[in-house]
N, C-alpha and C. Protein backbone atom coordinates (compact mmCIF):
# COMPACT_ATOMS: atom_id res chain seq x y z
N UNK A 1 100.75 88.13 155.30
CA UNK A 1 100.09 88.17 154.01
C UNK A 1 99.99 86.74 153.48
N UNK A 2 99.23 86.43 153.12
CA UNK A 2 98.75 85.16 152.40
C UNK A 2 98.58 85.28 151.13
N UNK A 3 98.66 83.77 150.85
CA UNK A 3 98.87 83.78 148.74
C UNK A 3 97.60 83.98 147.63
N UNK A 4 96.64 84.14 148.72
CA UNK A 4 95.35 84.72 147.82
C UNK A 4 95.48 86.45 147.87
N UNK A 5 95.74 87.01 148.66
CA UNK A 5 95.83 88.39 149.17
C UNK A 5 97.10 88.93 147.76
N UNK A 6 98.30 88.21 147.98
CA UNK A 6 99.47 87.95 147.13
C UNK A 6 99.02 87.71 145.75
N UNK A 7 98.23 86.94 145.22
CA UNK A 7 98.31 86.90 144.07
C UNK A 7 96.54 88.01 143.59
N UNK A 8 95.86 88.49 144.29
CA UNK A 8 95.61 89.61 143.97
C UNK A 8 95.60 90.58 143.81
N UNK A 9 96.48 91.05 144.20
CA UNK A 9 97.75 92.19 144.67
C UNK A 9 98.07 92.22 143.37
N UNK A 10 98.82 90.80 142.98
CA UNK A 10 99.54 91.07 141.51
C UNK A 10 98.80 90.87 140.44
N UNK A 11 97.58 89.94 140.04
CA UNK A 11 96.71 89.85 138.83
C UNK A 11 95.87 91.34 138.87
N UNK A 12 95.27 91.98 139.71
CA UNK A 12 94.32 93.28 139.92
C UNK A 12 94.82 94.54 139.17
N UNK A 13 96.19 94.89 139.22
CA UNK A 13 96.91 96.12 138.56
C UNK A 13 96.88 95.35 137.00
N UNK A 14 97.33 93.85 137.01
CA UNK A 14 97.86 93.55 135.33
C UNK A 14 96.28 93.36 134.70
N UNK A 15 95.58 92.83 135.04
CA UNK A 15 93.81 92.89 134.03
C UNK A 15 93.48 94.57 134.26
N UNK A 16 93.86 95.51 134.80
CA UNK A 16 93.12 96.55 134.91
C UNK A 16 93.83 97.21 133.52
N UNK A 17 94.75 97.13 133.79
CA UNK A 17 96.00 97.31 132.33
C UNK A 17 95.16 96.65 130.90
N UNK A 18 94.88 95.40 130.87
CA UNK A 18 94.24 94.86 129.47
C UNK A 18 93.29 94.97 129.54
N UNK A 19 92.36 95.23 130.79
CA UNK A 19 91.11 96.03 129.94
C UNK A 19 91.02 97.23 129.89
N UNK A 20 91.85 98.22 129.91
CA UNK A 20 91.99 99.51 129.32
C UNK A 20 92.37 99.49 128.31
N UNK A 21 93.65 98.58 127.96
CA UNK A 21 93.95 98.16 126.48
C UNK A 21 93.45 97.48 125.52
N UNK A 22 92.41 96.78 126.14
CA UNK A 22 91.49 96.15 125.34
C UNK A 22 90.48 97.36 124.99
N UNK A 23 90.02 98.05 125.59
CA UNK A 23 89.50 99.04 125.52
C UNK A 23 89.53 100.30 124.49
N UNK A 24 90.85 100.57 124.44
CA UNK A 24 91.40 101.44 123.75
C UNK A 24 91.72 100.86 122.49
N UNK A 25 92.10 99.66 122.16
CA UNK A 25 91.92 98.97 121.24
C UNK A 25 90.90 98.94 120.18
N UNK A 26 89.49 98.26 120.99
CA UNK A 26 88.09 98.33 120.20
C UNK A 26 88.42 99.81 119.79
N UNK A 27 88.09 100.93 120.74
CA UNK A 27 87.65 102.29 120.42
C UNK A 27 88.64 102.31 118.97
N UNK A 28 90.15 102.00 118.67
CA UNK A 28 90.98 102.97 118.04
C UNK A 28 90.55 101.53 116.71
N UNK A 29 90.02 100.53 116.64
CA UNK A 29 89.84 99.75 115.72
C UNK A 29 88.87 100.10 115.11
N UNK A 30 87.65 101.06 115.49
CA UNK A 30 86.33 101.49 115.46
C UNK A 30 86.88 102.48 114.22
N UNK A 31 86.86 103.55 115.38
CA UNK A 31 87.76 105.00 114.81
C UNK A 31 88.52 104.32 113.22
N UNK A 32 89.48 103.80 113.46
CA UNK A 32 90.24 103.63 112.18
C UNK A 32 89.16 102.73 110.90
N UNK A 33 88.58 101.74 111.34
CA UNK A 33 87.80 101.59 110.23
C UNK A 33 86.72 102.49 109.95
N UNK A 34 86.28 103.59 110.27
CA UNK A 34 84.87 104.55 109.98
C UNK A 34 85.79 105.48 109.16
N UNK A 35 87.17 106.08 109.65
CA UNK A 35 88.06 106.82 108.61
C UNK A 35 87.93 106.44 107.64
N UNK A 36 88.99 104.70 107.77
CA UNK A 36 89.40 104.35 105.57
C UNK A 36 88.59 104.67 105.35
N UNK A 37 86.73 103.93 105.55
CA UNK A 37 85.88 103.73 105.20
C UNK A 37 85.18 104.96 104.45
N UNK A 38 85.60 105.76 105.07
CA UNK A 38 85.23 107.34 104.91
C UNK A 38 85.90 107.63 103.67
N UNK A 39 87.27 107.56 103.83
CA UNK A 39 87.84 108.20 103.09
C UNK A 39 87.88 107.60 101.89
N UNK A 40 87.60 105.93 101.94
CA UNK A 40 88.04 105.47 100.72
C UNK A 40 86.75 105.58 99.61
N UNK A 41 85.57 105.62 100.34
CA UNK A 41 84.15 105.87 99.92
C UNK A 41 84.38 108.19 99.33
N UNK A 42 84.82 108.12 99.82
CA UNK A 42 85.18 109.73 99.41
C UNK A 42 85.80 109.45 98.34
N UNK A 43 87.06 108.77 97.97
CA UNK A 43 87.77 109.01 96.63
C UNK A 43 87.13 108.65 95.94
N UNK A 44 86.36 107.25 95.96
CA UNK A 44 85.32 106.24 94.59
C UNK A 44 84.52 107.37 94.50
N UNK A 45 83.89 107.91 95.18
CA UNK A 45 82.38 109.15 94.48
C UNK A 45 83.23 109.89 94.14
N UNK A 46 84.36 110.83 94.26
CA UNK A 46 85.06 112.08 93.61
C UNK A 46 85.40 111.04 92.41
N UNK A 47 86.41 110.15 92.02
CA UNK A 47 86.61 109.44 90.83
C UNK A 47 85.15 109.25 90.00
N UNK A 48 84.13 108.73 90.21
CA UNK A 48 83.25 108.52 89.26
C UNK A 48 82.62 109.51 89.04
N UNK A 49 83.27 111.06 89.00
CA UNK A 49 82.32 112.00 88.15
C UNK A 49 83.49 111.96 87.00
N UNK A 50 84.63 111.41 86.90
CA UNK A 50 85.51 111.21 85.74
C UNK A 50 84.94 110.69 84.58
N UNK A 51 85.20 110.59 83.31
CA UNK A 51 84.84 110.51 82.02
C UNK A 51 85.77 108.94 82.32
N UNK A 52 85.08 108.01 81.54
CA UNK A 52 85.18 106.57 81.33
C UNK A 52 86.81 106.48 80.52
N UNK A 53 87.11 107.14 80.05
CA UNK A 53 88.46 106.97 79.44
C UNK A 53 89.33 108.06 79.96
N UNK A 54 89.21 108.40 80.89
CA UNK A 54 90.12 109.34 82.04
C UNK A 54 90.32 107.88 83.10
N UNK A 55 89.01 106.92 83.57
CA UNK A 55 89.18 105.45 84.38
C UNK A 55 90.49 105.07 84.35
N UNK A 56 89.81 104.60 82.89
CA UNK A 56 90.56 103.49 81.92
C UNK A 56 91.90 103.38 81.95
N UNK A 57 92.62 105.04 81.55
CA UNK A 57 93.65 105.71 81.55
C UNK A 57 94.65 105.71 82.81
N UNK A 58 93.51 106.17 84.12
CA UNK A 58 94.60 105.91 85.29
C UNK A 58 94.67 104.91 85.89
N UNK A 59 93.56 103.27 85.40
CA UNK A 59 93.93 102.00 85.67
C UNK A 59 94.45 101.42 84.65
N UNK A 60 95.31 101.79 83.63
CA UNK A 60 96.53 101.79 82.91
C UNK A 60 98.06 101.81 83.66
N UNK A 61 97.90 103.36 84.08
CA UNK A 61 98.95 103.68 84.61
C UNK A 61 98.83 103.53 86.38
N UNK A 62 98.27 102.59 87.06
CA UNK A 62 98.70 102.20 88.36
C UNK A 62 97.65 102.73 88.95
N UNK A 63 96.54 103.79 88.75
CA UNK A 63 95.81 104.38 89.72
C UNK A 63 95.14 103.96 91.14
N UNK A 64 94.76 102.57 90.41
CA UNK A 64 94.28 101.67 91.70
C UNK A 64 95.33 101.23 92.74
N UNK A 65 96.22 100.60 92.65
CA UNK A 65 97.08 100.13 93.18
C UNK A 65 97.64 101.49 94.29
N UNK A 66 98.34 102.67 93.33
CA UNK A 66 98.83 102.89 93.90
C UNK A 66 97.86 104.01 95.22
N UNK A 67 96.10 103.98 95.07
CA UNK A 67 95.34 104.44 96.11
C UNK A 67 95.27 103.03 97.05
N UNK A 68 95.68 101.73 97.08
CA UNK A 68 95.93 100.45 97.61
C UNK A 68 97.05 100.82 98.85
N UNK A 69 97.75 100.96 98.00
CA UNK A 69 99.17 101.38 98.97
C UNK A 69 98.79 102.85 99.58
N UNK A 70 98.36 103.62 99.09
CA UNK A 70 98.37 104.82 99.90
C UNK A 70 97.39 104.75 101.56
N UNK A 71 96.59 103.68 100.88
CA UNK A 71 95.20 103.77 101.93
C UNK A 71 96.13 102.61 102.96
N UNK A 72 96.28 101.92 102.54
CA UNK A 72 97.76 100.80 103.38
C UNK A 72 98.43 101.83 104.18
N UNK A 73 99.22 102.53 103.63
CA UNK A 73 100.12 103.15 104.45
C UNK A 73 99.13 104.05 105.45
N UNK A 74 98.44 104.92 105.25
CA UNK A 74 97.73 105.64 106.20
C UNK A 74 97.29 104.53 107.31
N UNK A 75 96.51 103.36 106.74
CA UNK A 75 96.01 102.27 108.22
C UNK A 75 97.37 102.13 108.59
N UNK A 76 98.28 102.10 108.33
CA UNK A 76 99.68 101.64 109.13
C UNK A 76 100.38 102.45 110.16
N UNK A 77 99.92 104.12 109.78
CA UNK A 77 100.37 104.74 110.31
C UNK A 77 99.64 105.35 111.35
N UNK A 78 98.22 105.05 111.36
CA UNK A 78 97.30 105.20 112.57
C UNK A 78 97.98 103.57 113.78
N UNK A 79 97.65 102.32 112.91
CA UNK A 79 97.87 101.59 113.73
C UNK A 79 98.92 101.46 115.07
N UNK A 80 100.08 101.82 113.80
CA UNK A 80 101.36 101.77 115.26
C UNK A 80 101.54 103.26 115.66
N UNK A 81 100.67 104.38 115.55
CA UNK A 81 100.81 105.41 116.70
C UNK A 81 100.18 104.88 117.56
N UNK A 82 98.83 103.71 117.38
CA UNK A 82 98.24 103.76 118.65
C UNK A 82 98.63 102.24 119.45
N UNK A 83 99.66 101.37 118.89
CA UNK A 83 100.26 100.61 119.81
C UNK A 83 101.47 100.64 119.87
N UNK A 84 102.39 102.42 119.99
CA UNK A 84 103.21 102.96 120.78
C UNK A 84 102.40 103.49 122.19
N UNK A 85 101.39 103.67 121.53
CA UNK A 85 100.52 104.29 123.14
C UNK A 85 100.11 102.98 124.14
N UNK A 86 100.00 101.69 123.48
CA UNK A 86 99.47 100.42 124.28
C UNK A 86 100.81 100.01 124.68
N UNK A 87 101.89 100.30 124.27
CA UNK A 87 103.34 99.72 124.60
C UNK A 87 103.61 100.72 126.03
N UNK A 88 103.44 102.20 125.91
CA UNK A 88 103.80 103.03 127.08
C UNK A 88 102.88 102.69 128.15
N UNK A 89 101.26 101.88 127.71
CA UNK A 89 100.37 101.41 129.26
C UNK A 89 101.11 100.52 129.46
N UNK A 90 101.66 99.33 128.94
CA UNK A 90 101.72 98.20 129.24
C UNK A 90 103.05 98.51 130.38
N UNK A 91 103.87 99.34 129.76
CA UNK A 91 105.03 99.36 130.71
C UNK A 91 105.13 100.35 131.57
N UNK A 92 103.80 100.61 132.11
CA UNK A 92 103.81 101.89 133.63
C UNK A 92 103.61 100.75 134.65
């Protein structure tokens, strides 16, 4: 065996690995921004059939912020389910 044979042997399995993970990546970066996007465009139209001092009232008491953090935590919790799944390719 020779060191071109040898070192394709070993680079061929590890790029087939990152571009599946690169792969799965785009797709789950796609996916997750068309969700927020979805969803966060869903709450602003359900909120603006509210009366102007119902707004006012729950950007008083935190309303924005705390749909900030909520929409935070949901991207957080898509993100690292899906690089526990890029951690289990990486290490087969």
């Amino acid at each position: 065996m020779n060191l071109a044979t040898f070192l394709l042997g070993l680079v061929g399995p590890l790029a087939a690995r990152w571009l599946v993970s690169m792969g799965l990546g785009l797709v789950t970066v796609a996916g997750l921004d068309l969700a927020a996007g979805s969803l966060k465009s869903t709450l602003l139209a359900n909120l603006h059939g509210l009366p102007a001092a119902g707004l006012q009232l729950g950007g008083l008491m935190g309303l924005w912020e705390c749909m900030g953090y909520v929409l935070g935590a949901v991207t957080f919790v898509i993100t690292w389910n899906a690089a526990k799944g890029f951690w289990s390719l990486a290490k087969k």
